[in-house]
Protein backbone atom coordinates (compact mmCIF):
# COMPACT_ATOMS: atom_id res chain seq x y z
CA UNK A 1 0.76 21.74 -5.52
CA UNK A 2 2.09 23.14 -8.92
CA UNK A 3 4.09 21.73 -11.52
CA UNK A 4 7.41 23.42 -10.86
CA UNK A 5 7.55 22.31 -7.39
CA UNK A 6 7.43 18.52 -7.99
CA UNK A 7 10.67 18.15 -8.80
CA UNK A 8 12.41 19.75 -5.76
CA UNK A 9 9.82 17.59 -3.99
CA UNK A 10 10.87 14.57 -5.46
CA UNK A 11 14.42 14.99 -4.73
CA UNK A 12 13.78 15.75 -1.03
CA UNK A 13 11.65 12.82 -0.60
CA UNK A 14 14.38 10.57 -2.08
CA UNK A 15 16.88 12.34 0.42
CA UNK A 16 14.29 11.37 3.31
CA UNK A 17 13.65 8.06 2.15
CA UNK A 18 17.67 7.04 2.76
CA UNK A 19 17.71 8.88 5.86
CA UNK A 20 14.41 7.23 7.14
CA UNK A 21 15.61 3.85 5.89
CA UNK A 22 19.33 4.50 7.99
CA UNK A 23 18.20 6.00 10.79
CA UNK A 24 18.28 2.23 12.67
CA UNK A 25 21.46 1.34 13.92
CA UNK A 26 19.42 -2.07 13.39
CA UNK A 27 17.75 -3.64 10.28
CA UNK A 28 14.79 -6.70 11.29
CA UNK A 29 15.59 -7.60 7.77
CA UNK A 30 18.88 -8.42 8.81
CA UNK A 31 18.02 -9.83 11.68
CA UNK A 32 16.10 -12.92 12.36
CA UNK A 33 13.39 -12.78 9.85
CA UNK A 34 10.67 -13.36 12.55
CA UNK A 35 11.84 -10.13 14.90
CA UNK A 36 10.46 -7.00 15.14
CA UNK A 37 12.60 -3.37 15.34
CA UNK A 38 10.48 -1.25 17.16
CA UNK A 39 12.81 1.47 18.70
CA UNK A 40 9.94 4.01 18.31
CA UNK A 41 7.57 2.45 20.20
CA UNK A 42 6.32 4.80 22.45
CA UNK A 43 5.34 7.35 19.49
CA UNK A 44 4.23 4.71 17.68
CA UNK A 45 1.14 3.02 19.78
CA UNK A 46 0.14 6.76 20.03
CA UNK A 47 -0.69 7.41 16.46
CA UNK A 48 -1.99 3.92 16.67
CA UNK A 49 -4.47 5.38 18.83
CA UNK A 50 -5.22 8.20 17.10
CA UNK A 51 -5.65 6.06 13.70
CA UNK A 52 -8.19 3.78 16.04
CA UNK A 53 -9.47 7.33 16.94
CA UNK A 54 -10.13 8.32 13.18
CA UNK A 55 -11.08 4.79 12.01
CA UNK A 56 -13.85 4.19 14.82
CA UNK A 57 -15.49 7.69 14.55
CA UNK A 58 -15.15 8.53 10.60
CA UNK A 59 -13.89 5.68 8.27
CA UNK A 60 -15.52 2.72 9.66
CA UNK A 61 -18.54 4.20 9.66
CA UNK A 62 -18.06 5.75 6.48
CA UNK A 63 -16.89 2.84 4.32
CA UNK A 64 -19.59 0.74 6.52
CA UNK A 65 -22.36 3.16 4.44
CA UNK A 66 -20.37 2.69 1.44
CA UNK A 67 -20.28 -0.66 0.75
CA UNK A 68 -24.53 -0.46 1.81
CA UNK A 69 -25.26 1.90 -0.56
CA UNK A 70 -22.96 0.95 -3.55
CA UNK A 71 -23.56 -2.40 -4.64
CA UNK A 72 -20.52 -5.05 -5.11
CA UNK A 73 -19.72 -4.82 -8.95
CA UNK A 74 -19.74 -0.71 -8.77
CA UNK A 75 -17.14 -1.45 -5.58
CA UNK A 76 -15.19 -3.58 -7.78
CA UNK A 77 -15.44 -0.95 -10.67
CA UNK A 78 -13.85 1.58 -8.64
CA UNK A 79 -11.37 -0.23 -7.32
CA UNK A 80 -10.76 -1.43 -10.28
CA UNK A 81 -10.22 1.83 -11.76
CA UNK A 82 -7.55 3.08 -8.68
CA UNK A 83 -5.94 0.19 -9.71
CA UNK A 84 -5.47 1.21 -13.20
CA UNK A 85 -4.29 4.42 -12.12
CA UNK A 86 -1.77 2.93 -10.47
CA UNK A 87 -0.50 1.07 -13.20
CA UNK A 88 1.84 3.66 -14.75
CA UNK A 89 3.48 4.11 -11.85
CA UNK A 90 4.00 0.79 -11.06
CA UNK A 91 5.83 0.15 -14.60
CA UNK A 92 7.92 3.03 -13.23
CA UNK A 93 8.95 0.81 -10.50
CA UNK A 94 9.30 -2.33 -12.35
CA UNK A 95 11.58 -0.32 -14.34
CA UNK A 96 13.61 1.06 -11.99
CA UNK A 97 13.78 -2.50 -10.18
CA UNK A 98 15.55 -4.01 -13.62
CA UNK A 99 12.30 -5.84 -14.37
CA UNK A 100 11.33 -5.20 -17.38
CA UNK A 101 9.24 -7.65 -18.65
CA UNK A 102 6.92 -6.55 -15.11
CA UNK A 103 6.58 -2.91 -16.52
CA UNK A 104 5.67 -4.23 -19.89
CA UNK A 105 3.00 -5.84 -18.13
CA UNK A 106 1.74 -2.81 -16.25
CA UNK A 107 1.44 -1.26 -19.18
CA UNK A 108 -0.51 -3.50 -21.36
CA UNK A 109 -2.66 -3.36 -18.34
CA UNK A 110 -3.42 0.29 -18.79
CA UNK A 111 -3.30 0.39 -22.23
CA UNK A 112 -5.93 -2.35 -22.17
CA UNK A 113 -8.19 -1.69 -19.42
CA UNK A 114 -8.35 2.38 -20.15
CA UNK A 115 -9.36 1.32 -23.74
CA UNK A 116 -11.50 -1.62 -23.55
CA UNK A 117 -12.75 -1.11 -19.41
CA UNK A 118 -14.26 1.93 -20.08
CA UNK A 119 -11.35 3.77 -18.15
CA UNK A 120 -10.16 1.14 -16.22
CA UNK A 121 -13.63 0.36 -14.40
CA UNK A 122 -13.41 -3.04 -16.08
CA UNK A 123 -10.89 -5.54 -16.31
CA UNK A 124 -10.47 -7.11 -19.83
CA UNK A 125 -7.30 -7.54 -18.72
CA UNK A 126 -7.44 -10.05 -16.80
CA UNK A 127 -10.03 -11.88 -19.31
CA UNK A 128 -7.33 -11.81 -22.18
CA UNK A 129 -4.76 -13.60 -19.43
CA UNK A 130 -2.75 -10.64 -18.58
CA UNK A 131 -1.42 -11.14 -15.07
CA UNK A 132 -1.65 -8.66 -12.52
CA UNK A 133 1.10 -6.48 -11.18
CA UNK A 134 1.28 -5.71 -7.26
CA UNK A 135 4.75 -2.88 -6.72
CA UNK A 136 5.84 -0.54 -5.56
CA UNK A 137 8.17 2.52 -4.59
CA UNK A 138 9.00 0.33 -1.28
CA UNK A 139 10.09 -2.84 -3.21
CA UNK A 140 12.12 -0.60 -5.47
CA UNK A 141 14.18 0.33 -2.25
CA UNK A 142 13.65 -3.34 -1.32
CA UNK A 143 15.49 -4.54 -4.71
CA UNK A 144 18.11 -1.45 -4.30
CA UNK A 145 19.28 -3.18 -1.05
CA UNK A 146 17.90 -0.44 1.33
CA UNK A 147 17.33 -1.72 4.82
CA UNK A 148 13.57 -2.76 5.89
CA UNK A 149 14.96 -0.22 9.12
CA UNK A 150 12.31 0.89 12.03
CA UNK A 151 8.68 -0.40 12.28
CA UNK A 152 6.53 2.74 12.36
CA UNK A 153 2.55 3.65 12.31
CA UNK A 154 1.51 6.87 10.02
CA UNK A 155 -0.78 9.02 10.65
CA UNK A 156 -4.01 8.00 8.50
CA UNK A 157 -2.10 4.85 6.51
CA UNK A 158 -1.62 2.64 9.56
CA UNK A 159 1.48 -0.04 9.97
CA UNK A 160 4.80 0.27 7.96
CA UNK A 161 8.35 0.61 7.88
CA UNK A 162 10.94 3.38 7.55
CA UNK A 163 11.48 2.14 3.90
CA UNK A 164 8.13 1.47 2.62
CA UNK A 165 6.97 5.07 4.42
CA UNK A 166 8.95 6.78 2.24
CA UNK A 167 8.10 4.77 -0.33
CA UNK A 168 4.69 5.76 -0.09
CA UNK A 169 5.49 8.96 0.35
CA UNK A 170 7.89 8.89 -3.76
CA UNK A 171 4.65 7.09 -5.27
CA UNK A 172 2.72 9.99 -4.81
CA UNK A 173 4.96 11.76 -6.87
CA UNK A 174 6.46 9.32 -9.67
CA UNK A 175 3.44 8.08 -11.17
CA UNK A 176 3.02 9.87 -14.49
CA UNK A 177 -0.27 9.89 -14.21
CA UNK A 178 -0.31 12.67 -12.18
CA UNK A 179 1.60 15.06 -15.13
CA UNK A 180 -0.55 14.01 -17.54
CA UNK A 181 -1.75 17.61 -18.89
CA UNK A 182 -5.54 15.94 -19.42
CA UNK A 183 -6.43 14.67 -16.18
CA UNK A 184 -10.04 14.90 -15.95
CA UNK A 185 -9.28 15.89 -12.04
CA UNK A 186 -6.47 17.21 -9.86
CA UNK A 187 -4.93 14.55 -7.87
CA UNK A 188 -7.56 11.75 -9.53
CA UNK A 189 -5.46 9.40 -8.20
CA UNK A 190 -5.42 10.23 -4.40
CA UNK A 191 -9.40 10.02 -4.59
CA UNK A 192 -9.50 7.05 -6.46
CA UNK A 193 -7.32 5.86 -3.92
CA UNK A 194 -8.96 6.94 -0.89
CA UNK A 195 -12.44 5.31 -2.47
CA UNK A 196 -10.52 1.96 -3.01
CA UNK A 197 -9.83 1.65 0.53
CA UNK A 198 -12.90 2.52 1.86
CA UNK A 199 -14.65 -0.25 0.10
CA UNK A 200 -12.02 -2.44 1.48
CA UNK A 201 -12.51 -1.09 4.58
CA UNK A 202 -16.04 -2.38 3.96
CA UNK A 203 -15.61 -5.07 2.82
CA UNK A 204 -13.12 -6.73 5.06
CA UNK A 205 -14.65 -5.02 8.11
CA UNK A 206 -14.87 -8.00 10.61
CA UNK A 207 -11.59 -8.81 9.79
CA UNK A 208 -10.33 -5.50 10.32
CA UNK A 209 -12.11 -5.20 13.44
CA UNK A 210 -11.14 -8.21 15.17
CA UNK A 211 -7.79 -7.45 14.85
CA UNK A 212 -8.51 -3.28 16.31
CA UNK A 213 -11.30 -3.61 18.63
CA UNK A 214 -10.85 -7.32 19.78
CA UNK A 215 -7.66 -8.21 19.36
CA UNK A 216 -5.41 -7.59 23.52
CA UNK A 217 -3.45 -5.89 22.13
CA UNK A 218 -4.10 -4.25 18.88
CA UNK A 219 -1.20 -2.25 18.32
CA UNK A 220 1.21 -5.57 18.14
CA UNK A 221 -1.13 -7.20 16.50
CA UNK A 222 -1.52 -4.97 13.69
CA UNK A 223 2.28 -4.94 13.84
CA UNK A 224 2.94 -8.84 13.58
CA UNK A 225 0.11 -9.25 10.49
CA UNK A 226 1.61 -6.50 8.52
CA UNK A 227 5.52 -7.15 9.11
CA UNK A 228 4.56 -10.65 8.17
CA UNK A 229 2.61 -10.38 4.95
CA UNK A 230 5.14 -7.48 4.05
CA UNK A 231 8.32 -9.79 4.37
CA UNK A 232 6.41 -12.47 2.92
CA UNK A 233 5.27 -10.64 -0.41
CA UNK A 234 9.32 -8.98 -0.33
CA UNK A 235 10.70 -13.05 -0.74
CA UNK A 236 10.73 -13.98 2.78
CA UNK A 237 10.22 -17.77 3.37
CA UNK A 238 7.02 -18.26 4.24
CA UNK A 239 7.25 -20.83 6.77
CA UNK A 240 9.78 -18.08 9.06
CA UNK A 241 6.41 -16.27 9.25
CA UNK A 242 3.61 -18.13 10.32
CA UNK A 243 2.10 -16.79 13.79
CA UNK A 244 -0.84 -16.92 15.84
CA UNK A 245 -3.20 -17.37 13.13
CA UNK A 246 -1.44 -20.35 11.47
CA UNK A 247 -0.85 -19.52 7.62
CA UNK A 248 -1.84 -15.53 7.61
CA UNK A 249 -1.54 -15.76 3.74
CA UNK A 250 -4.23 -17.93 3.06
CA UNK A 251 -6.35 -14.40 3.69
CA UNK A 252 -6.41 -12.08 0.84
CA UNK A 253 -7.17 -9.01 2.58
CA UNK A 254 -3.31 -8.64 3.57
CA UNK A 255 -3.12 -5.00 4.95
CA UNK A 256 -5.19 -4.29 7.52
CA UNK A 257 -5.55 -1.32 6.81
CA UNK A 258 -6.28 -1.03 3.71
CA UNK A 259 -4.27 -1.61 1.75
């Protein structure tokens, strides 16, 4: 995608994101905090399928070989380094949530890593007490006072909302990372990305399976674990939240699909 159309991109994503997030005459946030909204049900458990579909036949087995062949501290290297990536944006969000101190953070976290991690592949960070920073375009909406609305499954990223789909959709475009005029790749980020998650794909694979391939009823599993740990990490009280595996928190792999 070029340069010029960014911009018009942005805007019509943020005009999406307020229609996707109002669409429900309903909001579970609203609601009782342990509810679900699932009004799209029916579409929903069918790109569930098709995400089993695409994880049993190409990323499981995929991220399976990776985390083989790549031993543990390169997997942490590269995640390390999508994670740096991500740290502009995320001061961009921190920002734009009125948190400033946060997006200071983020960005002694780039600033540091990219200079002393050998491009973010290590985390001196961390070593010189510099705590990490976990937002996004999602919690922005969150803090804004836009509506958790529908539960829905995407294509490819798995379980979600209304609001944080969109959201995902506006971080793709917002970080400045991507308009930097010396990126040493187009879209850098996307693959960095898409190589984080396969080594947690990897990683976390019995997890991940237990919950797709053994679980009754997959589809509302996957739904309960990641409307939990998303309230939960949004403020919710964590004892509204606890379900049929006790405390779910107490796991650190908290999206099951990836993320």
């Amino acid at each position: 995608m070029t340069f010029p159309l960014r911009p018009l991109l942005l805007i019509t994503l943020v005009t999406v994101t307020s229609a996707l997030a109002g669409c429900a005459t309903q909001d579970s946030v609203s609601r009782t905090s342990g509810e679900v909204f699932d009004p799209y049900e029916n579409t929903n458990r069918s790109i569930h399928n098709f995400n089993r579909g695409v994880d049993r036949f190409a990323f499981r087995p995929a991220a399976k070989g990776y985390v083989a062949v790549v031993p543990p501290d390169m997997v942490t290297s590269f995640n390390n380094f999508a994670e740096n990536l991500s740290m502009p944006g995320q001061a961009v969000n921190a920002l734009l949530q009125g948190n400033l101190k946060e997006s200071g953070i983020a960005m002694s976290r780039f600033v540091i890593n990219t200079i002393f991690g050998i491009g973010g592949l290590g985390d001196p960070a961390s070593d010189f007490n510099v705590p990490r920073v976990d937002t996004n375009f999602g919690e922005t909406l969150h803090v804004w006072g836009v509506g958790e609305g529908a539960y829905v499954e995407l294509p490819f990223f798995g379980p979600s909302t209304a609001r944080d789909g969109a959201g995902i959709l506006v971080d793709f475009f917002t970080n400045p990372i991507s308009y930097a005029r010396h990126n040493p790749a187009d879209n850098i980020g996307i693959y960095a990305e898409v190589v984080r998650r396969l080594g947690d794909r990897g990683t976390y694979s019995d997890t991940i399976d237990s919950i797709l391939y053994e679980s009754a009823d997959s589809y509302a599993q996957a739904r309960l674990i990641y409307l939990q740990n998303r309230r939960f990490e949004l403020g919710g009280d964590q004892s509204e939240y606890e379900g049929v595996y006790g405390d779910p928190y107490s796991d650190p792999y908290e999206d099951i699909y990836a993320e």
